[in-house]
PDB file of N, CA and C in Angstrom:
ATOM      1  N   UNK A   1       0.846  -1.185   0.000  1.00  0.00           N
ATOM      2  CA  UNK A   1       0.000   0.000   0.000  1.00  0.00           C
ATOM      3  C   UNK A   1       0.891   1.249   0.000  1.00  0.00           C
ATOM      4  N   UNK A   2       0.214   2.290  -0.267  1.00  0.00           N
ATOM      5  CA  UNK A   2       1.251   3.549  -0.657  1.00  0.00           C
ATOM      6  C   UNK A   2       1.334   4.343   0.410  1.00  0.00           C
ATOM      7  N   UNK A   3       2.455   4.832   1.149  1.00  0.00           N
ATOM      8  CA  UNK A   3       2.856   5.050   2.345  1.00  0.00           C
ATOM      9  C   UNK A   3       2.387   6.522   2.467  1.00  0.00           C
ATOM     10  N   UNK A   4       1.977   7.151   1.447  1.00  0.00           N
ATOM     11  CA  UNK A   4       0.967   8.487   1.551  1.00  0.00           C
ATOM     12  C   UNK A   4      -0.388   8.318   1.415  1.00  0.00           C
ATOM     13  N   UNK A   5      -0.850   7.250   1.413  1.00  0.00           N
ATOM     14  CA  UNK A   5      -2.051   6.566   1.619  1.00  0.00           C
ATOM     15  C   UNK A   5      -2.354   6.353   2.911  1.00  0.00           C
ATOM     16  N   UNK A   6      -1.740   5.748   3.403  1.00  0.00           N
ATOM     17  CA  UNK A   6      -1.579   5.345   4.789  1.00  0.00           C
ATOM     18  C   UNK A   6      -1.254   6.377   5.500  1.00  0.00           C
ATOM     19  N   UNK A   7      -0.121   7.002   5.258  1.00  0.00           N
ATOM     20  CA  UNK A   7      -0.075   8.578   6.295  1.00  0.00           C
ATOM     21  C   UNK A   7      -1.289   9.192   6.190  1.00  0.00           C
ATOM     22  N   UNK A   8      -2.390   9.038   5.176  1.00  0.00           N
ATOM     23  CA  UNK A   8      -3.225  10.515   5.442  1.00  0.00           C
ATOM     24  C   UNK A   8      -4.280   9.922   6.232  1.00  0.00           C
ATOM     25  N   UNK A   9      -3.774   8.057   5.772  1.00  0.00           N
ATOM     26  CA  UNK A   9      -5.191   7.827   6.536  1.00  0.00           C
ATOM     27  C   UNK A   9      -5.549   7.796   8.125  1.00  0.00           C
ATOM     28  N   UNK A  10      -4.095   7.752   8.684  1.00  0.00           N
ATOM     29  CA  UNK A  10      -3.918   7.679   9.866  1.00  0.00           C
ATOM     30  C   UNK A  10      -4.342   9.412  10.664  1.00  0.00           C
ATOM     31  N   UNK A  11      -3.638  10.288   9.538  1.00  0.00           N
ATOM     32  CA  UNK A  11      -3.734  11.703  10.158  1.00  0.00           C
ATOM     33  C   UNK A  11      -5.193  11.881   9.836  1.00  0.00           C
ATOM     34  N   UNK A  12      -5.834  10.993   8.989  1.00  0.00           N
ATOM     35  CA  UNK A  12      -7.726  11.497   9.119  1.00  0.00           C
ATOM     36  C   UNK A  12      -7.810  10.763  10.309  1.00  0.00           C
ATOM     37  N   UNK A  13      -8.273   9.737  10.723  1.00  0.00           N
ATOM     38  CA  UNK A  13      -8.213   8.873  11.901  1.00  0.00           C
ATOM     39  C   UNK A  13      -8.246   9.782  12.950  1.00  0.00           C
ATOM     40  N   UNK A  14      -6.772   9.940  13.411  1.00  0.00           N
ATOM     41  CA  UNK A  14      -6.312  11.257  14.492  1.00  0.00           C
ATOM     42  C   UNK A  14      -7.603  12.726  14.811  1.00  0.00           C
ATOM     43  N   UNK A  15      -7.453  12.697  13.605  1.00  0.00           N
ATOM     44  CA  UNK A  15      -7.696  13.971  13.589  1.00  0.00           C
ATOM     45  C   UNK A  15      -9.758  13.733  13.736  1.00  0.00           C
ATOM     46  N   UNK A  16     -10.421  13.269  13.038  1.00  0.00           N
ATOM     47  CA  UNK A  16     -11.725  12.914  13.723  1.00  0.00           C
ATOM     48  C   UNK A  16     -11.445  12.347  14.453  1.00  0.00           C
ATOM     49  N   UNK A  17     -10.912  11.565  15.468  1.00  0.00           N
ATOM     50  CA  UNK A  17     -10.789  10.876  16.925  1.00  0.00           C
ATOM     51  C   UNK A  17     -10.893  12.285  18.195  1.00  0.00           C
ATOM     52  N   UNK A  18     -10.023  13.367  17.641  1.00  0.00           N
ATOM     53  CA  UNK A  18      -9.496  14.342  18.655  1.00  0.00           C
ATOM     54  C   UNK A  18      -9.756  15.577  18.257  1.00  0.00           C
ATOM     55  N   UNK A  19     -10.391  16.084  16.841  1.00  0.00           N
ATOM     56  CA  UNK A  19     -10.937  17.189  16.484  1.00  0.00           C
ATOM     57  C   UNK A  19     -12.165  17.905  18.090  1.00  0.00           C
ATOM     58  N   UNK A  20     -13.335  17.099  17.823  1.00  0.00           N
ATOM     59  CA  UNK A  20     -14.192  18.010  18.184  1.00  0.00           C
ATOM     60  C   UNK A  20     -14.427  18.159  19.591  1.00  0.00           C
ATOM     61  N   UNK A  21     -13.060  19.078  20.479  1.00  0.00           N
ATOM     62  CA  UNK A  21     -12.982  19.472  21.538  1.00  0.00           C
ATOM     63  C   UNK A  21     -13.462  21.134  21.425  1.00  0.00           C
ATOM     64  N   UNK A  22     -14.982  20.926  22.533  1.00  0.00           N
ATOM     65  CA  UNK A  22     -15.133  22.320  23.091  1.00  0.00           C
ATOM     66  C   UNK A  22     -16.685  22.281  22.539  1.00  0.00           C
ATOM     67  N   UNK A  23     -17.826  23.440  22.851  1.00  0.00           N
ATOM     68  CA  UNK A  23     -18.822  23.162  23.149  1.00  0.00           C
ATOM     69  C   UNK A  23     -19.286  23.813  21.277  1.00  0.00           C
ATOM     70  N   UNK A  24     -18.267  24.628  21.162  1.00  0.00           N
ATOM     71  CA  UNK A  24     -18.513  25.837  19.988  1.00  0.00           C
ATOM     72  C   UNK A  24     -18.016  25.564  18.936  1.00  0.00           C
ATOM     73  N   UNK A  25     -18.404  25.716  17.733  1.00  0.00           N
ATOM     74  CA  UNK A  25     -17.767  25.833  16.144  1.00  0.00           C
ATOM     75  C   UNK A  25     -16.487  26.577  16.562  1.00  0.00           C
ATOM     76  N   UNK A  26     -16.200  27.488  16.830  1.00  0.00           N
ATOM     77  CA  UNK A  26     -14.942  27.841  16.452  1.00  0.00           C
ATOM     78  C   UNK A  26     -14.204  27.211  17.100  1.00  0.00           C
ATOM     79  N   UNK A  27     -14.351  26.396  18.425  1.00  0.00           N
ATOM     80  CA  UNK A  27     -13.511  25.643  19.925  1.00  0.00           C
ATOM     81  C   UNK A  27     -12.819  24.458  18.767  1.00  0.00           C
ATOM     82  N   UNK A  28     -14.166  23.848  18.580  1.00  0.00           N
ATOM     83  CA  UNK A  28     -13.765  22.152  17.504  1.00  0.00           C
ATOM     84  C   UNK A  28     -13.104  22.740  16.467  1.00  0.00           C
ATOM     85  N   UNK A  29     -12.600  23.788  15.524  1.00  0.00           N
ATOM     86  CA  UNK A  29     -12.070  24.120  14.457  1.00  0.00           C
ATOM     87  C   UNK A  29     -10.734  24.280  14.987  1.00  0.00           C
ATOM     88  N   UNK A  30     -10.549  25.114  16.121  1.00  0.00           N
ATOM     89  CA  UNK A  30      -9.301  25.398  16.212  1.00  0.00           C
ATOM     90  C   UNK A  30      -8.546  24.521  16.855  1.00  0.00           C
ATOM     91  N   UNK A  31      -9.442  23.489  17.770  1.00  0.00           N
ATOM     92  CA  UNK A  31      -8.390  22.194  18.303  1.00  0.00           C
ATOM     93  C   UNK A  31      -7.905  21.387  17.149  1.00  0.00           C
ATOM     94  N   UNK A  32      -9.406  21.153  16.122  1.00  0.00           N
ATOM     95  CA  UNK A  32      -8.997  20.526  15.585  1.00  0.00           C
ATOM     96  C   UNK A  32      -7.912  20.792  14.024  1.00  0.00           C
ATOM     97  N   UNK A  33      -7.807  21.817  14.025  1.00  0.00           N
ATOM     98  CA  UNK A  33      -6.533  22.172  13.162  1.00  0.00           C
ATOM     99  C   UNK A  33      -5.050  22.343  13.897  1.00  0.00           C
ATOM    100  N   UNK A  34      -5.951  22.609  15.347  1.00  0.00           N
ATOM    101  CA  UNK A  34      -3.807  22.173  16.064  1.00  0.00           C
ATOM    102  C   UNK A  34      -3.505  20.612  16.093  1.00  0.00           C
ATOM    103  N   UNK A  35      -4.408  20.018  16.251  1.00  0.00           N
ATOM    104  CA  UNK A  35      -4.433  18.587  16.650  1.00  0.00           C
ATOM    105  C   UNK A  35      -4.323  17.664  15.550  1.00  0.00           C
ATOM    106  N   UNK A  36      -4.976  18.384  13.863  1.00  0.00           N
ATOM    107  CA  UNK A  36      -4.701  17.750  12.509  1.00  0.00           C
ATOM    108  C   UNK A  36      -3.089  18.070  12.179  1.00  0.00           C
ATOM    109  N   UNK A  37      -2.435  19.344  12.663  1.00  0.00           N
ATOM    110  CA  UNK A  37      -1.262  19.669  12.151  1.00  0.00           C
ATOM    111  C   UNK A  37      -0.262  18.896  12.905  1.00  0.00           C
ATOM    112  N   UNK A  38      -0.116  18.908  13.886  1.00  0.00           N
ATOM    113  CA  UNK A  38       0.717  18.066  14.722  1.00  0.00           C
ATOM    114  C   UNK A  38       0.762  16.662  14.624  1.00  0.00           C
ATOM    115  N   UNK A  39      -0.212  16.199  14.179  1.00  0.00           N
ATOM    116  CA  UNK A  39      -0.460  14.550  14.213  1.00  0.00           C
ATOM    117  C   UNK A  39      -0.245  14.621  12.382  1.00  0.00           C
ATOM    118  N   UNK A  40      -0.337  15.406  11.553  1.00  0.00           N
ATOM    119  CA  UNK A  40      -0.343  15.359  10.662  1.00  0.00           C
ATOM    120  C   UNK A  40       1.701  15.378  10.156  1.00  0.00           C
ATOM    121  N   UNK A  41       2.277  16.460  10.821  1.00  0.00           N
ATOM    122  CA  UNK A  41       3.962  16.856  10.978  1.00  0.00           C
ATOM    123  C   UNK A  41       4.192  15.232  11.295  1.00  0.00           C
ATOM    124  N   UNK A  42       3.813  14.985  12.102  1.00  0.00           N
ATOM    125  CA  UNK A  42       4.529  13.874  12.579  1.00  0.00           C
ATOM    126  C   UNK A  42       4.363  12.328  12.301  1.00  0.00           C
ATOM    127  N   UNK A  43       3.223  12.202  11.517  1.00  0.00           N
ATOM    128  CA  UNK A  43       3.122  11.204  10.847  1.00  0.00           C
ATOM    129  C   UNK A  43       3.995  11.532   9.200  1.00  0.00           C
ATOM    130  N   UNK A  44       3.959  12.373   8.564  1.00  0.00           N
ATOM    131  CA  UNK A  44       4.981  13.339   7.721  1.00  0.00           C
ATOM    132  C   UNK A  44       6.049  12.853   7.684  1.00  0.00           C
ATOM    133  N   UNK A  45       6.792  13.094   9.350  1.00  0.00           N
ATOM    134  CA  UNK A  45       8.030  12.655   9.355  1.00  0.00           C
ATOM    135  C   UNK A  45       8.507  11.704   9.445  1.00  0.00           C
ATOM    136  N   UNK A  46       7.549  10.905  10.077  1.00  0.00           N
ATOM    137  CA  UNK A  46       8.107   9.309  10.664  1.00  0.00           C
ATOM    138  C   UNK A  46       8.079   8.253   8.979  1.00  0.00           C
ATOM    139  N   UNK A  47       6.812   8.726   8.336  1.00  0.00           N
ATOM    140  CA  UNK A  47       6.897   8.092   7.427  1.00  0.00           C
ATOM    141  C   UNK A  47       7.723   8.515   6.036  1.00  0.00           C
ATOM    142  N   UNK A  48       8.284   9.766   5.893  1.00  0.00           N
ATOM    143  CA  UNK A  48       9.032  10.156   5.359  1.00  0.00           C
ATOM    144  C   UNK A  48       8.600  10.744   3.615  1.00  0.00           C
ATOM    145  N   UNK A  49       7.563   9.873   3.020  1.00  0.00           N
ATOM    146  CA  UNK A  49       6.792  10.489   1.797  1.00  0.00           C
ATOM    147  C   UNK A  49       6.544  11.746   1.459  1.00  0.00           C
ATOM    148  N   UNK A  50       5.925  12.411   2.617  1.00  0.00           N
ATOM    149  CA  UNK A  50       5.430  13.558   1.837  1.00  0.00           C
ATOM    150  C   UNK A  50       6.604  14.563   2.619  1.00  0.00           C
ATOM    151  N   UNK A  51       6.407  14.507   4.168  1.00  0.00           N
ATOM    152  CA  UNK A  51       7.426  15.339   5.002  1.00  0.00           C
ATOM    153  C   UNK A  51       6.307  15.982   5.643  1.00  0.00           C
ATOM    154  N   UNK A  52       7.199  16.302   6.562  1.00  0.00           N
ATOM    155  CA  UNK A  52       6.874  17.084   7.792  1.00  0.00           C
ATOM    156  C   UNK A  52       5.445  18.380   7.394  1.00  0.00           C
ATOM    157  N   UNK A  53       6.405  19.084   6.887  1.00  0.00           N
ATOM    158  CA  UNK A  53       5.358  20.214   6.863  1.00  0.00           C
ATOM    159  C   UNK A  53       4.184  20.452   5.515  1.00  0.00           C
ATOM    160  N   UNK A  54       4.097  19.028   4.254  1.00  0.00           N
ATOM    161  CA  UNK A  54       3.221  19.178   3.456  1.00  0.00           C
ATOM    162  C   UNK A  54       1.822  18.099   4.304  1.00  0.00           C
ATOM    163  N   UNK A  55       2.335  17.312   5.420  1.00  0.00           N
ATOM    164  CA  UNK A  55       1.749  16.558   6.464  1.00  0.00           C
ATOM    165  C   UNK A  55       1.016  17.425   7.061  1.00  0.00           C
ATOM    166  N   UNK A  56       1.528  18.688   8.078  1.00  0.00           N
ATOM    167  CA  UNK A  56       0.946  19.142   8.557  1.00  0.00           C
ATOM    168  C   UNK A  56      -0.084  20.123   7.851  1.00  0.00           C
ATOM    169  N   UNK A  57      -0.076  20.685   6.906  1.00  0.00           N
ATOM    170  CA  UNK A  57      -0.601  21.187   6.056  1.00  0.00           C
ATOM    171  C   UNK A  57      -1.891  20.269   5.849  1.00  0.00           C
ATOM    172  N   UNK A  58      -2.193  19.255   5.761  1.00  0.00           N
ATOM    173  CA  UNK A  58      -3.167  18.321   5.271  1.00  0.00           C
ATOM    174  C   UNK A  58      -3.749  18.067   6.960  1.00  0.00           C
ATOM    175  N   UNK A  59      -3.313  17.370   7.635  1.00  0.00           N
ATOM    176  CA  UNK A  59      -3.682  17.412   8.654  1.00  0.00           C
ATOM    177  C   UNK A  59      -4.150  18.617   9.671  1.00  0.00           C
ATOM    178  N   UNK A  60      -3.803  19.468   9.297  1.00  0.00           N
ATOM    179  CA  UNK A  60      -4.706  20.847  10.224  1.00  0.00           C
ATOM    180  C   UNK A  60      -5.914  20.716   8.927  1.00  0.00           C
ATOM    181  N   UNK A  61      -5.938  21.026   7.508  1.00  0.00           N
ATOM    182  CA  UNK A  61      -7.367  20.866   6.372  1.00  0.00           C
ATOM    183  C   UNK A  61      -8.044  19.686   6.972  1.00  0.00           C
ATOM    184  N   UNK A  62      -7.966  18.716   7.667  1.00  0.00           N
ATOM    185  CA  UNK A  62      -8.496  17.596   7.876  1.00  0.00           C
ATOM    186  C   UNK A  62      -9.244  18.004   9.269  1.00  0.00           C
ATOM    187  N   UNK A  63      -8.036  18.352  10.086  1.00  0.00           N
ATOM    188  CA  UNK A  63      -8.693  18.568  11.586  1.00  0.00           C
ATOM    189  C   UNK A  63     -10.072  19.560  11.457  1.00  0.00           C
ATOM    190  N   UNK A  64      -9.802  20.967  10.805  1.00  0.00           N
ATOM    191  CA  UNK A  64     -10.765  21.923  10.593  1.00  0.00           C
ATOM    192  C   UNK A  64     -11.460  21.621  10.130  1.00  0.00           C
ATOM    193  N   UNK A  65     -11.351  20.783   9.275  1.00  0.00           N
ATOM    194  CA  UNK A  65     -12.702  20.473   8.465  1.00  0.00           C
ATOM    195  C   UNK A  65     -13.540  19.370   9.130  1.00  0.00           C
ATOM    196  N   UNK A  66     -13.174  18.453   9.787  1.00  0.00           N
ATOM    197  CA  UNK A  66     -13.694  17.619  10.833  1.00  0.00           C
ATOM    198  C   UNK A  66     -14.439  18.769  12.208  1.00  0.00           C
ATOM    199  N   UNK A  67     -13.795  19.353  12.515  1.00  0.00           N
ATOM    200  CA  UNK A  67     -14.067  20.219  13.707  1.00  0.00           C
ATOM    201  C   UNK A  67     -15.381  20.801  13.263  1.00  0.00           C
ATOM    202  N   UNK A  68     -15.158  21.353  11.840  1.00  0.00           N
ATOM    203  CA  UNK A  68     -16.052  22.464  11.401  1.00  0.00           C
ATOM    204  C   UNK A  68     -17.823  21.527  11.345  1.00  0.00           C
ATOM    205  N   UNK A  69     -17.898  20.128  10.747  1.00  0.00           N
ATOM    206  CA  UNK A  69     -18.899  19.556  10.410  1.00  0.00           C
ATOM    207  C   UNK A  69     -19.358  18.896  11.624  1.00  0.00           C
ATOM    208  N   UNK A  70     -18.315  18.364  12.761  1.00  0.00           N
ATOM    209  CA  UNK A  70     -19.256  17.945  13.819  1.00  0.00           C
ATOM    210  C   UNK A  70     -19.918  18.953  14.592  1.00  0.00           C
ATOM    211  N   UNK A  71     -21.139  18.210  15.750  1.00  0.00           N
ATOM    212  CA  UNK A  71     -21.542  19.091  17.157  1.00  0.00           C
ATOM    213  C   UNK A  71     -20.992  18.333  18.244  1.00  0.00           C
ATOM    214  N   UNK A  72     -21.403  19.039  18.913  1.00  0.00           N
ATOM    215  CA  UNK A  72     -20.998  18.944  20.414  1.00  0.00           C
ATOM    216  C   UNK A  72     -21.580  17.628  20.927  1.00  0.00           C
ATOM    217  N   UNK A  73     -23.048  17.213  20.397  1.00  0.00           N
ATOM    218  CA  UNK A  73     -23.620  16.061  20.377  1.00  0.00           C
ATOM    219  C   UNK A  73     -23.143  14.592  19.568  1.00  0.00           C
ATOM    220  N   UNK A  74     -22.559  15.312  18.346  1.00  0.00           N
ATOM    221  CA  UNK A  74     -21.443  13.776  17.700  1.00  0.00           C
ATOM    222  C   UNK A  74     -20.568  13.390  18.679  1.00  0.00           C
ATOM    223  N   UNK A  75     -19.589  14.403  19.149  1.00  0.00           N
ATOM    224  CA  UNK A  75     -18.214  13.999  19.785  1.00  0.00           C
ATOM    225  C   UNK A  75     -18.228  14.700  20.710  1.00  0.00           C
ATOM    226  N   UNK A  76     -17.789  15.242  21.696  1.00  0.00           N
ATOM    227  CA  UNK A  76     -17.585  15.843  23.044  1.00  0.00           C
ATOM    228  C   UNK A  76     -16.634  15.467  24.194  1.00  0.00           C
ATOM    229  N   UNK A  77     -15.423  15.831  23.598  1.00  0.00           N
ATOM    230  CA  UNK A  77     -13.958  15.460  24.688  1.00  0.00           C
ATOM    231  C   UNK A  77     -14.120  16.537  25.901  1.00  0.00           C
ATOM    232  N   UNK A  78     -15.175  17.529  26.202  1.00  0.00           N
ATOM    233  CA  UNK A  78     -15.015  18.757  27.243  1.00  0.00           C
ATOM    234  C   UNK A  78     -14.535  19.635  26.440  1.00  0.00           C
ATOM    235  N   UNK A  79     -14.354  20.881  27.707  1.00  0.00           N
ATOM    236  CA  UNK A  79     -14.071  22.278  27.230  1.00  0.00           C
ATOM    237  C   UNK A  79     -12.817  22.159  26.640  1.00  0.00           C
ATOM    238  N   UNK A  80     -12.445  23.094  25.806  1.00  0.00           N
ATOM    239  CA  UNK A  80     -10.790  23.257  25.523  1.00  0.00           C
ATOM    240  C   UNK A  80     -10.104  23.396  26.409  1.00  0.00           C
ATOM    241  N   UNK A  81      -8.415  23.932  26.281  1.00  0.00           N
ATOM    242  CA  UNK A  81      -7.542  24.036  27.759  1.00  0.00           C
ATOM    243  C   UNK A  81      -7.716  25.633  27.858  1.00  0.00           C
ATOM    244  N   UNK A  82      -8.429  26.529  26.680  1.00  0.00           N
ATOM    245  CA  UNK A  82      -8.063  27.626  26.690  1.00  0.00           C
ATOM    246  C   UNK A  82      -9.715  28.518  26.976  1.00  0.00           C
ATOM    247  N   UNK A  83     -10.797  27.456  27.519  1.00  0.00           N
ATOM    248  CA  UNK A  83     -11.777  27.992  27.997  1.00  0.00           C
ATOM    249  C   UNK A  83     -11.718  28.277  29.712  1.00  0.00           C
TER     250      UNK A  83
END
């Protein structure tokens, strides 16, 4: 299987698993674009295909866009750290 296949599928995974933290559209957008970029960098790097930062790039578009379509009623990890 193609190892940028697998990286994105893991950083989608991640990223709807841990996107929709916080009660608000903008709470779930912005965790979930820190939480797509970071998991996104670092799956990037470990697997080496695309790299670090065209990873994180995809993985924050993934997180936000996950964040942006759920509610509070799909997923609900609690408040953010920054409420």
């Amino acid at each position: 299987m193609n190892r940028n296949l697998v990286s994105l599928g893991i950083v989608a995974a991640c990223a709807l698993a841990l996107s929709a933290c916080g009660s608000r559209s903008n709470d779930r957008v912005a965790s979930g674009t820190g939480v797509g970029a970071g998991t996104g960098a670092l799956v990037g790097a470990a697997f080496g295909g695309i790299g670090a930062i065209p990873g994180a790039l995809i993985g924050a578009g993934i997180g936000a866009g996950t964040g942006a379509v759920t509610d509070k009623d799909q997923l609900y990890l609690g408040e953010p750290v920054w409420r």
